[in-house]
C-alpha atoms as a PDB file:
ATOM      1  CA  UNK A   1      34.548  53.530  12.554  1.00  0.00           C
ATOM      2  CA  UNK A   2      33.017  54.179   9.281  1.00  0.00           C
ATOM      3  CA  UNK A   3      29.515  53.488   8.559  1.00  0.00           C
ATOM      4  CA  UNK A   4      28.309  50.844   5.913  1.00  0.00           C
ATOM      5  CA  UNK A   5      30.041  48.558   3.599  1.00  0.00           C
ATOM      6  CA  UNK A   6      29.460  46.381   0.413  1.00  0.00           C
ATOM      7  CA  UNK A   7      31.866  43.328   0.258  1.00  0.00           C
ATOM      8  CA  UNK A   8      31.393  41.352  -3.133  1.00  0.00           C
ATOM      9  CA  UNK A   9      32.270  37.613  -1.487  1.00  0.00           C
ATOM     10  CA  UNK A  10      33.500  35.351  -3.940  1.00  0.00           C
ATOM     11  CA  UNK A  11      34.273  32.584  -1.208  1.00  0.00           C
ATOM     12  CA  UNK A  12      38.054  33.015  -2.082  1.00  0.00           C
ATOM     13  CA  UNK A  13      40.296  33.565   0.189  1.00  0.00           C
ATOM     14  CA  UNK A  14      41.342  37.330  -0.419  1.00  0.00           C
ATOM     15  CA  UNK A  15      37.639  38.387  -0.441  1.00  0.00           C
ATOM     16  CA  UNK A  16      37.139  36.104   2.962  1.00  0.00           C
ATOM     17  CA  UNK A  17      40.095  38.198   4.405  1.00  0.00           C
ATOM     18  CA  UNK A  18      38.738  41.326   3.332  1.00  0.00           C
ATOM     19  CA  UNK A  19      35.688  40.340   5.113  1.00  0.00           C
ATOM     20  CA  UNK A  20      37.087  40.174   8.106  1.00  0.00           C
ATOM     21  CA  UNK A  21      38.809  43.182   7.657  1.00  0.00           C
ATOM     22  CA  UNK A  22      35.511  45.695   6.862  1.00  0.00           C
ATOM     23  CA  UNK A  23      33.656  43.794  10.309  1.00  0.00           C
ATOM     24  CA  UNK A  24      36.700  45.880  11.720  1.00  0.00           C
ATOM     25  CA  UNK A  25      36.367  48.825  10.525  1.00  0.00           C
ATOM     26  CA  UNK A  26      33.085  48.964   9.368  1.00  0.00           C
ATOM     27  CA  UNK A  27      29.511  49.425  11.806  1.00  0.00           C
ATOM     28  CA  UNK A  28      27.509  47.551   8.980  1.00  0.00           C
ATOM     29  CA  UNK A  29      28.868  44.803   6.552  1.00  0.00           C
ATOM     30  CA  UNK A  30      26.624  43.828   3.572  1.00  0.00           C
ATOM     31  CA  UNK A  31      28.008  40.496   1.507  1.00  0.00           C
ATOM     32  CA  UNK A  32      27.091  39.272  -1.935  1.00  0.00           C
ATOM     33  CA  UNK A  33      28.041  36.340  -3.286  1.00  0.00           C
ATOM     34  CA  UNK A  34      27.416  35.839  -6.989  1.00  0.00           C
ATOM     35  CA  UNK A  35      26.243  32.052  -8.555  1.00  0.00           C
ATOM     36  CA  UNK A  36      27.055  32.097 -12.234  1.00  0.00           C
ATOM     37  CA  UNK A  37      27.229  28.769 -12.673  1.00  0.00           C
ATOM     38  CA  UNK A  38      30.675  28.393 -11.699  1.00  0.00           C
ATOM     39  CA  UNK A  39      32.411  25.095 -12.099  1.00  0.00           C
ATOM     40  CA  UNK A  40      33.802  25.764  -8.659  1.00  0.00           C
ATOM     41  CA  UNK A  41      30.212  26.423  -7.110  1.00  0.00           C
ATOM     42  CA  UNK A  42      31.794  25.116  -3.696  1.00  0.00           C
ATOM     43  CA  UNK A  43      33.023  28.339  -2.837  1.00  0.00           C
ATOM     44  CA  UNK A  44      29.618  29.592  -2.511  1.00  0.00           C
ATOM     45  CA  UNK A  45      29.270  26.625  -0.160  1.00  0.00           C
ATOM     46  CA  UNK A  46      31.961  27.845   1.533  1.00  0.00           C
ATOM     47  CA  UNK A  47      30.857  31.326   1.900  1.00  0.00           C
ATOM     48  CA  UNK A  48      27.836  30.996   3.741  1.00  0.00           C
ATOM     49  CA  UNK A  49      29.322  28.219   6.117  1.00  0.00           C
ATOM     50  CA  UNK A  50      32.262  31.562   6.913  1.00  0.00           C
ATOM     51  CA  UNK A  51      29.221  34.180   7.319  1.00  0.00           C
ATOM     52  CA  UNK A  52      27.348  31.393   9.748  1.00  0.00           C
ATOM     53  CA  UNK A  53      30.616  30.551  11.596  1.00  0.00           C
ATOM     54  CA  UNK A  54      31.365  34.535  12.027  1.00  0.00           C
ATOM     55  CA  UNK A  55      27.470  35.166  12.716  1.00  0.00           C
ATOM     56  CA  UNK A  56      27.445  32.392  15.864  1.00  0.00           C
ATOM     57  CA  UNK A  57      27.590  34.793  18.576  1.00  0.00           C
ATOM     58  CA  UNK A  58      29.545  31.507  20.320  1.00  0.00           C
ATOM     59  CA  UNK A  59      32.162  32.234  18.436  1.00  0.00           C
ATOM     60  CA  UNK A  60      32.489  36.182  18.930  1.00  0.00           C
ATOM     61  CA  UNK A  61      34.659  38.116  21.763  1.00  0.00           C
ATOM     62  CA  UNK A  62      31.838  38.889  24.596  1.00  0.00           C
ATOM     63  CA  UNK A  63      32.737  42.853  25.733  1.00  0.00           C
ATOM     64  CA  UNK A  64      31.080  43.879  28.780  1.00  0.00           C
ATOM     65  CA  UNK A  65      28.876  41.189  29.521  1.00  0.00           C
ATOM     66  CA  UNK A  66      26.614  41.272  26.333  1.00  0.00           C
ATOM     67  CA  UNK A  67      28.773  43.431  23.596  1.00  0.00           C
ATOM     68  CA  UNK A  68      30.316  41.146  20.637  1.00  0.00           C
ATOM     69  CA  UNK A  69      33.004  43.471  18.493  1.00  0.00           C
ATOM     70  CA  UNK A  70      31.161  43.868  15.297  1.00  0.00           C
ATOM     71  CA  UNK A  71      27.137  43.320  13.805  1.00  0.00           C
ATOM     72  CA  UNK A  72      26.580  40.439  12.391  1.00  0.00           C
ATOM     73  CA  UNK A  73      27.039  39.903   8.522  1.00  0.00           C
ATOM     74  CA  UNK A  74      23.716  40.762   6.277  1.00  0.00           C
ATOM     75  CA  UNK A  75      24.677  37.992   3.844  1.00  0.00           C
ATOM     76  CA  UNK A  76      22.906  37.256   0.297  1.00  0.00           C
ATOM     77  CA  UNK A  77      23.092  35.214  -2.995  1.00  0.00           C
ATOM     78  CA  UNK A  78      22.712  36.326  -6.156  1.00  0.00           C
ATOM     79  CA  UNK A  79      22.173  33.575  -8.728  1.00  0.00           C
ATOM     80  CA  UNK A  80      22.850  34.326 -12.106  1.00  0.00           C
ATOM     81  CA  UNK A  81      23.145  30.663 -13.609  1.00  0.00           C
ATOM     82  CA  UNK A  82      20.706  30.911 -15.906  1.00  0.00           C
ATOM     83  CA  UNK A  83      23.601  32.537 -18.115  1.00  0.00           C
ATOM     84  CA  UNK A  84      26.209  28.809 -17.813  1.00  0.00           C
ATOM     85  CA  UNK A  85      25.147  28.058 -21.229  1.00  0.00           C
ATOM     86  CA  UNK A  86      25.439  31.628 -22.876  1.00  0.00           C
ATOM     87  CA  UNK A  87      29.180  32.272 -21.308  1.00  0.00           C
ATOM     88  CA  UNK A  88      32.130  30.830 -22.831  1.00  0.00           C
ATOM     89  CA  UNK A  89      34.995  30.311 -19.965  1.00  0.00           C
ATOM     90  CA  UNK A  90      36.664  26.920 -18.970  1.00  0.00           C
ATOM     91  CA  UNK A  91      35.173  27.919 -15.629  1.00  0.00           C
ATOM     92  CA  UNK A  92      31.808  27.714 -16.017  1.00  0.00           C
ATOM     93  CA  UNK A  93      30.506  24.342 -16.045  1.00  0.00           C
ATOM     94  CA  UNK A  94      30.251  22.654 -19.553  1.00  0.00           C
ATOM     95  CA  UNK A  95      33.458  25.053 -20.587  1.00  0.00           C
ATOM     96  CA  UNK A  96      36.520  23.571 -21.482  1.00  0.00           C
ATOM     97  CA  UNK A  97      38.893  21.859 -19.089  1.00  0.00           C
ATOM     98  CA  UNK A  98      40.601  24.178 -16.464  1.00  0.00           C
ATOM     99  CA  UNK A  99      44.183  24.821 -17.464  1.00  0.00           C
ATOM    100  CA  UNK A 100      47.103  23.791 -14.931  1.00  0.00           C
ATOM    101  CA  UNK A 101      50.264  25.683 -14.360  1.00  0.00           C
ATOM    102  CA  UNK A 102      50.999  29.068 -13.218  1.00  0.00           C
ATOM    103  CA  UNK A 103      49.134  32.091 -13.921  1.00  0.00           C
ATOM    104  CA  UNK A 104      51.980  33.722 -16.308  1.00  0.00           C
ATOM    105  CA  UNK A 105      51.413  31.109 -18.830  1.00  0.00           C
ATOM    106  CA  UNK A 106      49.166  32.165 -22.072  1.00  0.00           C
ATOM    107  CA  UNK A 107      46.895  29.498 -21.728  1.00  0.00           C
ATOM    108  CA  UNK A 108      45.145  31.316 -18.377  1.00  0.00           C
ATOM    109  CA  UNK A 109      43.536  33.143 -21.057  1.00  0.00           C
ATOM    110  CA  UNK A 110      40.930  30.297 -21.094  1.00  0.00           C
ATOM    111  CA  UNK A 111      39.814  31.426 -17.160  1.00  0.00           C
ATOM    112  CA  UNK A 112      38.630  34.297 -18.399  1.00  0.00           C
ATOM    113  CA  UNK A 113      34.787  34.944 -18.135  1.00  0.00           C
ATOM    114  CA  UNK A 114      33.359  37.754 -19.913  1.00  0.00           C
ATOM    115  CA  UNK A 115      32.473  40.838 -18.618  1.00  0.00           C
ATOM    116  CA  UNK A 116      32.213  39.223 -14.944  1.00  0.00           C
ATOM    117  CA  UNK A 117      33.661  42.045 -13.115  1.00  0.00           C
ATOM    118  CA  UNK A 118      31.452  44.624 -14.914  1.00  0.00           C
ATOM    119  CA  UNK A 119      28.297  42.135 -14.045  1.00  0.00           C
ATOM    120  CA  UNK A 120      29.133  41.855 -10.232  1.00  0.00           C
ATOM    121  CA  UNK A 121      30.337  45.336  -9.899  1.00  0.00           C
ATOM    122  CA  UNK A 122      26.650  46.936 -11.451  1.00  0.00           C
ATOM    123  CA  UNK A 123      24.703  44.853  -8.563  1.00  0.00           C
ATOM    124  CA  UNK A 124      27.428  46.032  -5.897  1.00  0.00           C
ATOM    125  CA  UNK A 125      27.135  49.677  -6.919  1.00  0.00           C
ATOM    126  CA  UNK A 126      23.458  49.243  -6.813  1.00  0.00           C
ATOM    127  CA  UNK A 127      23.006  47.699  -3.597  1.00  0.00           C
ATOM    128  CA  UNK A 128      26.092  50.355  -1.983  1.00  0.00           C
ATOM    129  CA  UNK A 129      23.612  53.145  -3.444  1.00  0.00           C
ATOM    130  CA  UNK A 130      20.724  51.993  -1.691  1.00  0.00           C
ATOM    131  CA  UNK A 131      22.249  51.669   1.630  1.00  0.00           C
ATOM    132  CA  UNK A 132      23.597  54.853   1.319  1.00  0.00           C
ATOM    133  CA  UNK A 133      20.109  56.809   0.261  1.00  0.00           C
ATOM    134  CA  UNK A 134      18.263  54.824   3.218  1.00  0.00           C
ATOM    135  CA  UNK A 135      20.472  55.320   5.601  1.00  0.00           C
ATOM    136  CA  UNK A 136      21.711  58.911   4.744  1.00  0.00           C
ATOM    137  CA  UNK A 137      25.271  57.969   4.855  1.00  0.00           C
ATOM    138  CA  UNK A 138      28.217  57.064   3.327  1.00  0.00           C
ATOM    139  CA  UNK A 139      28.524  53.696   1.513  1.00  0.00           C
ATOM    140  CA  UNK A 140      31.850  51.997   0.604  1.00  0.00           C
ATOM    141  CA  UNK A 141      32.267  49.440  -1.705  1.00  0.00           C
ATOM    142  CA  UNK A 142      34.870  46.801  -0.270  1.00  0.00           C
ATOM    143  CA  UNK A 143      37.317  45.488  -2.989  1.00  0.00           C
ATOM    144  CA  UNK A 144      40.158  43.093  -2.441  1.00  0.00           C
ATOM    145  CA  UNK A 145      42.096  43.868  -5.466  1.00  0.00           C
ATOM    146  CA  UNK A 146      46.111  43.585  -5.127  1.00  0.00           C
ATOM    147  CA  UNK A 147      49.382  43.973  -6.834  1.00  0.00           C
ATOM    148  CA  UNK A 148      49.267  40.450  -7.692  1.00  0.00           C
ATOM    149  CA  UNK A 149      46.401  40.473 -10.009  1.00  0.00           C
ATOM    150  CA  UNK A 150      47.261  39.590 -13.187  1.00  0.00           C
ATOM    151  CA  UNK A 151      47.113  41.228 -16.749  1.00  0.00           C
ATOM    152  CA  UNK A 152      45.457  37.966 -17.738  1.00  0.00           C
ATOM    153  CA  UNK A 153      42.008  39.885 -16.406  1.00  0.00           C
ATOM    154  CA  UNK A 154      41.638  42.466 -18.406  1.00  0.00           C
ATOM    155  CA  UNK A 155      38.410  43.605 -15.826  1.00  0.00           C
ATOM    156  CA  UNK A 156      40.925  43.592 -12.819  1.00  0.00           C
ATOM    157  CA  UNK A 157      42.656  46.408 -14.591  1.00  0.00           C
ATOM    158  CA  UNK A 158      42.932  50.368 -13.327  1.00  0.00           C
ATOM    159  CA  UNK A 159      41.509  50.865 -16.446  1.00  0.00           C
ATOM    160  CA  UNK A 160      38.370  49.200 -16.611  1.00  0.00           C
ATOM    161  CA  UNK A 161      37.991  49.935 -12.849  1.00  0.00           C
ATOM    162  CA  UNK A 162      37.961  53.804 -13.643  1.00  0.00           C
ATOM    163  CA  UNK A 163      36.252  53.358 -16.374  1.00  0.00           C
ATOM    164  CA  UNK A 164      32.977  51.651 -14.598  1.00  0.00           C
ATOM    165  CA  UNK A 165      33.177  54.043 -11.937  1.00  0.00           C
ATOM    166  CA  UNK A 166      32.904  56.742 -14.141  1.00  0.00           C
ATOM    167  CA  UNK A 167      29.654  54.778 -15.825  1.00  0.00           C
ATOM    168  CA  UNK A 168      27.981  54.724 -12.373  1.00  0.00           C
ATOM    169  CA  UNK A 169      28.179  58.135 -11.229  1.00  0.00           C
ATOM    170  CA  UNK A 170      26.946  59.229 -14.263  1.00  0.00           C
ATOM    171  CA  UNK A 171      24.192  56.648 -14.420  1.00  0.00           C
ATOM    172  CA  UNK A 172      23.242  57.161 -10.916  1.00  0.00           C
ATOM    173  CA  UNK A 173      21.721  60.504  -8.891  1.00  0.00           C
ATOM    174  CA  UNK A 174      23.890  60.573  -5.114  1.00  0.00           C
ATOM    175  CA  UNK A 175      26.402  58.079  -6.481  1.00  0.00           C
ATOM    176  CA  UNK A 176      29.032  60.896  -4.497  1.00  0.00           C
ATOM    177  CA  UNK A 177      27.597  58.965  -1.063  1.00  0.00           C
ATOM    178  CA  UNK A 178      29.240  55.815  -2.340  1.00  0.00           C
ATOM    179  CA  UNK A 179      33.085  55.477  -1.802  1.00  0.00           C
ATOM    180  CA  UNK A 180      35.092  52.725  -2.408  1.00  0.00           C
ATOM    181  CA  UNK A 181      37.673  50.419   0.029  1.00  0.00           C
ATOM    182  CA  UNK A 182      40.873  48.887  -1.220  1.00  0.00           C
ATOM    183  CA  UNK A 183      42.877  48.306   1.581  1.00  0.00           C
ATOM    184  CA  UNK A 184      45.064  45.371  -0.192  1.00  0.00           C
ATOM    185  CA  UNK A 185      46.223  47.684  -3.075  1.00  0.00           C
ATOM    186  CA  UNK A 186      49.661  47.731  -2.988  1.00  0.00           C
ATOM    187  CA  UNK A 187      49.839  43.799  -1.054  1.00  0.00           C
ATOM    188  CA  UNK A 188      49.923  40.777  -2.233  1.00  0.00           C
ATOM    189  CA  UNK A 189      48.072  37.184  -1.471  1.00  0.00           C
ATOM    190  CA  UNK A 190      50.744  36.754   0.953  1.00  0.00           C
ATOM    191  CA  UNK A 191      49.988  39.750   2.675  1.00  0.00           C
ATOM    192  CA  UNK A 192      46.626  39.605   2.669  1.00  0.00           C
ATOM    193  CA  UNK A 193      46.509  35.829   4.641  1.00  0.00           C
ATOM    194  CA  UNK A 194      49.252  37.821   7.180  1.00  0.00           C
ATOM    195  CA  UNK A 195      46.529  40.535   7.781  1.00  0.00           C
ATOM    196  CA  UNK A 196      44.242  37.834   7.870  1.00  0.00           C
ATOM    197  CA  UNK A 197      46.008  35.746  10.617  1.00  0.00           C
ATOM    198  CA  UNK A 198      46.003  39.313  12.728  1.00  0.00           C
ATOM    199  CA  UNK A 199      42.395  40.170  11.738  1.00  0.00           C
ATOM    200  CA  UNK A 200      41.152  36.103  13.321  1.00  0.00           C
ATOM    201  CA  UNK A 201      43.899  37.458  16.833  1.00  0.00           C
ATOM    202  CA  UNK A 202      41.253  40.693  16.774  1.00  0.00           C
ATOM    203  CA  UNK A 203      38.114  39.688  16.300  1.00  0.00           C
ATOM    204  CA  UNK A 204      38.079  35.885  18.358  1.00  0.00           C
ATOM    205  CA  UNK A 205      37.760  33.815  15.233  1.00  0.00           C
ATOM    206  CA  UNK A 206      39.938  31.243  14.521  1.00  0.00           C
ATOM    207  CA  UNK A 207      42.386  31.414  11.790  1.00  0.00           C
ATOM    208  CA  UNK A 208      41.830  27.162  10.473  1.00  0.00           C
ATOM    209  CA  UNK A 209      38.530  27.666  10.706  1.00  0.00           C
ATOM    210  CA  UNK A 210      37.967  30.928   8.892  1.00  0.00           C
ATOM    211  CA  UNK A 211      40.153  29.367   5.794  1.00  0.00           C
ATOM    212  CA  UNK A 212      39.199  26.300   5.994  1.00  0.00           C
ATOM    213  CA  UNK A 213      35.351  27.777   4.903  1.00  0.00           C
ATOM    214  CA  UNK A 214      37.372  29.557   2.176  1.00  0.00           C
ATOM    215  CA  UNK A 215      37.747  28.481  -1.623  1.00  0.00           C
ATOM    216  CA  UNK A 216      40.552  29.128  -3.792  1.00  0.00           C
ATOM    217  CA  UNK A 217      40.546  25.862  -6.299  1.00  0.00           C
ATOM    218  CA  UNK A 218      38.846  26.661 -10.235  1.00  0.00           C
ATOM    219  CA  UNK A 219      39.590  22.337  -9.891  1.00  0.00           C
ATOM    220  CA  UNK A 220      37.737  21.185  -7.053  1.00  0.00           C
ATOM    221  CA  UNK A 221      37.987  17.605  -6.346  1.00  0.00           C
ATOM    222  CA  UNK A 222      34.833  15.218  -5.443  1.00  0.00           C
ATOM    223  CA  UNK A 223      35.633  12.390  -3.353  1.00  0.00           C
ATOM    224  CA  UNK A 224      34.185   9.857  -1.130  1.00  0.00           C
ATOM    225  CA  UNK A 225      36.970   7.325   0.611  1.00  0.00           C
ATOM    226  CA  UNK A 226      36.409   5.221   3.697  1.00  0.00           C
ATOM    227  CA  UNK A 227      38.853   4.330   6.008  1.00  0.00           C
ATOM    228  CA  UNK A 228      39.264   2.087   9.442  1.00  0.00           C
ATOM    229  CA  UNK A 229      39.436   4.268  12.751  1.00  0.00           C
ATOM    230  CA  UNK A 230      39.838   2.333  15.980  1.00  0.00           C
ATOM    231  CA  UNK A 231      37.923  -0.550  14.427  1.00  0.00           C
ATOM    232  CA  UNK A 232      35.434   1.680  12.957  1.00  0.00           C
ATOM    233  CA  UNK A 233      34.596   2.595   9.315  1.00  0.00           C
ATOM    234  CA  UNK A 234      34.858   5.922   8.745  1.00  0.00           C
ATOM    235  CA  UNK A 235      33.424   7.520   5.243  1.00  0.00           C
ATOM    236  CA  UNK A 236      34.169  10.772   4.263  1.00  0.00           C
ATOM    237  CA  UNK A 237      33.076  12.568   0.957  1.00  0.00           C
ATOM    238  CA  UNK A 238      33.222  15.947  -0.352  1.00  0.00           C
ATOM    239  CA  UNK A 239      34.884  18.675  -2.114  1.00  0.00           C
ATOM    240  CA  UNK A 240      38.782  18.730  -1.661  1.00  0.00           C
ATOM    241  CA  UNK A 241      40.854  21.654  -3.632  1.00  0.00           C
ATOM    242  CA  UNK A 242      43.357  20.694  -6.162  1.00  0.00           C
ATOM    243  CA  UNK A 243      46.377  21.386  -6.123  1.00  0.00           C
ATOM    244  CA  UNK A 244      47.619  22.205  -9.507  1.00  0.00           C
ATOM    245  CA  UNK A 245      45.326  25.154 -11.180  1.00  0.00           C
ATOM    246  CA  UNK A 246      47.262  28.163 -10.915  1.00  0.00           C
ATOM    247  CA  UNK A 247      44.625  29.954  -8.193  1.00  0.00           C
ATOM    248  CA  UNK A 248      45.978  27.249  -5.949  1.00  0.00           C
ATOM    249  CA  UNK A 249      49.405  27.417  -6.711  1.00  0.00           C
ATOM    250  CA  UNK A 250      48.909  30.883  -5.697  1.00  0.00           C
ATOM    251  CA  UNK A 251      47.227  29.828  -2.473  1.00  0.00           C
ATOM    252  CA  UNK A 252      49.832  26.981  -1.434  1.00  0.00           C
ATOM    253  CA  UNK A 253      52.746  29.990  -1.971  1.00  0.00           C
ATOM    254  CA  UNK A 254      50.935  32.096   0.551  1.00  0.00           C
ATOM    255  CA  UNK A 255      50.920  29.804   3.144  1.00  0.00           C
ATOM    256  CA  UNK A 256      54.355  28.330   2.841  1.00  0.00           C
ATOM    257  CA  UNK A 257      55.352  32.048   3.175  1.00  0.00           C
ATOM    258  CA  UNK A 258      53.444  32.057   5.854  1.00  0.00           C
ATOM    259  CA  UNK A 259      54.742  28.935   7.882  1.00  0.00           C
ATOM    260  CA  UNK A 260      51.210  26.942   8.616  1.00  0.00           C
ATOM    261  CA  UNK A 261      49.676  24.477   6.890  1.00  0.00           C
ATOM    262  CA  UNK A 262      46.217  25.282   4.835  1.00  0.00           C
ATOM    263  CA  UNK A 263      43.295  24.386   6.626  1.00  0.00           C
ATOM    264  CA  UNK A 264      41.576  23.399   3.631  1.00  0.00           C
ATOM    265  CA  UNK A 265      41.913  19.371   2.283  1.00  0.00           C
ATOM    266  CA  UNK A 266      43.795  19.190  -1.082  1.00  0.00           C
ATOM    267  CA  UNK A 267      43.367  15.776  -3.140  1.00  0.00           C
ATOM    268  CA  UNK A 268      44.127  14.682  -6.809  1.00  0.00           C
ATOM    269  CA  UNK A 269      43.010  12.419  -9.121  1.00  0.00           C
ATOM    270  CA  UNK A 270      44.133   9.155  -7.418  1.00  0.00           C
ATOM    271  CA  UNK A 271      42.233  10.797  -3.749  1.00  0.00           C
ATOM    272  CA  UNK A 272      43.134  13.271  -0.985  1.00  0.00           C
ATOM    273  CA  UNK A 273      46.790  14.444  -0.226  1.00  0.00           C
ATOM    274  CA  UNK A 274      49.142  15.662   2.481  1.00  0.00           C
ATOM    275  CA  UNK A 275      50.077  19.115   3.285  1.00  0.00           C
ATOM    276  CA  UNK A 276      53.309  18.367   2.604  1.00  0.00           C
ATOM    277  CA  UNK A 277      53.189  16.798  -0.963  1.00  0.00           C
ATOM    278  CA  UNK A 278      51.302  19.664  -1.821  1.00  0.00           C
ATOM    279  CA  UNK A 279      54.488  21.794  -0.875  1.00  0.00           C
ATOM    280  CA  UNK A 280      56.216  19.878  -2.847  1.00  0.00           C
ATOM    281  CA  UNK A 281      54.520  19.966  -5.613  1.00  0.00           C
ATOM    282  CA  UNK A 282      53.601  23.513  -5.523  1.00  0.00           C
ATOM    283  CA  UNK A 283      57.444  24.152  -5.082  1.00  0.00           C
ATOM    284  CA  UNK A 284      58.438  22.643  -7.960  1.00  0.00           C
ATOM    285  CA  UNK A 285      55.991  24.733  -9.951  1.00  0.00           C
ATOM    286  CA  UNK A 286      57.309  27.790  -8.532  1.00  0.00           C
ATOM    287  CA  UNK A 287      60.897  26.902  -8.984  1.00  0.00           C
ATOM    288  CA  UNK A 288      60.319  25.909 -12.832  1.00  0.00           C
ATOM    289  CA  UNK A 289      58.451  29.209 -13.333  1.00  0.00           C
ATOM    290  CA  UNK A 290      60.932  31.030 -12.169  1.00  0.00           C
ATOM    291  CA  UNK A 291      63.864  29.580 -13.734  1.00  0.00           C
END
């Protein structure tokens, strides 16, 4: 196994997989999550409730006796929100509404925050370096960037990726000790939940509750419905994802490829949903984009 290893954890579920892919191939796993002021700050939510679930040692494959397969996760937050008010992006809160459709469409244009990748990639760098000058060895930089990333994101582009690499080795003295990991290049979201479901087999977690701590919505839902249970009133309230913003179009698609239901509880506007209206939905999105 390699050494040490920088995951930048958005909450999403591509980063969540990749998590669980560097805790196998990885001795040390270092996660940042990054609070911009995100109109979707539940996925930070969700983030640390995955790195707590995956930290419970109850929850781990015992080897010999006392030996769990991989270190726990050294997990921190990074808030940034002072900057909500200085970005313009429908996804930070106060921005304009979040678009609906699929990600093709012009008007994804308005997801776009500025310079994001750039910000979170300087602190990742930073932190990679200085796990690779105290420990004397190699650090990698985990990225879960795929073929389905979208031209729409200009900083998810070979181009700007090359580019800021070149920026910190020049900026930085042993930046050579830092590497980088990318082992979703040439996938897809649909292949990353498949390695995913074989990463939960590997490592004892369990696949609905891995995703279910997992984020993919830019439309999160707030309800709070009650609801009679063998004469008893049951409330619930909380976030719910939506169903219609194209990052959970994408999501839905990856799990009817799949063949199992999300984990995670979709609503609307009128209050939570089945599994299987969101398929139907989401299907008729898909079949209208691609006619």
């Amino acid at each position: 196994m390699a050494k040490h290893v920088v995951v930048s954890l958005s909450g999403g579920m591509d980063s969540s997989t990749l998590l669980l892919r560097c805790l196998k191939e990885y001795d040390t796993v270092t996660a940042i999550s990054f609070d911009y002021g995100q109109k979707h700050r539940v996925e930070l939510e969700r983030a640390q409730s995955l790195v707590d679930y995956i930290n419970d040692k109850e929850n781990k494959i015992v080897e010999d006796g006392d030996k769990a397969p991989y270190f726990p996760i050294n997990y921190r937050q990074i808030k940034l929100d002072g900057l909500v008010d200085l970005l313009n992006s429908a996804l930070v809160t106060g921005g304009d509404e979040v678009p609906e459709g699929h990600y093709a469409e012009e008007n994804m244009k308005a997801t776009v925050v500025p310079n994001r990748n750039k910000i979170f990639a300087s602190i990742t760098q930073a932190v990679a370096l200085s796990i690779a000058d105290k420990t004397g060895k190699q650090c990698d930089i985990a990225m879960g960037i795929h073929a389905g990333d979208h031209a729409i994101y200009p900083d998810c582009r070979q181009e700007f990726r090359d580019a800021d690499d070149h920026a910190f080795r020049v900026g930085n003295w042993g930046s050579e000790k830092v590497g980088y990991f990318t082992p979703y290049l040439e996938g897809d979201k649909f292949t990353i939940l498949q390695d995913g479901e074989v990463l939960c087999g590997e490592l004892g977690l369990n696949f609905n509750e891995v995703y279910k701590r997992t984020n993919t919505s830019y439309k999160p839902i707030y309800h709070e419905i009650a609801y009679e249970n063998e004469d008893e009133i049951v409330e619930v309230k909380g976030w719910f994802s939506d169903y219609k913003s194209a990052s959970s179009v994408e999501r839905v698609e990856a799990f009817i490829k799949l063949g199992r239901p999300d984990p995670v509880l979709y609503a609307d506007e009128f209050g939570p949903v089945s599994w299987n209206h969101v398929v139907t939905e989401v299907t008729k999105v898909l079949e209208n984009h691609n006619n």
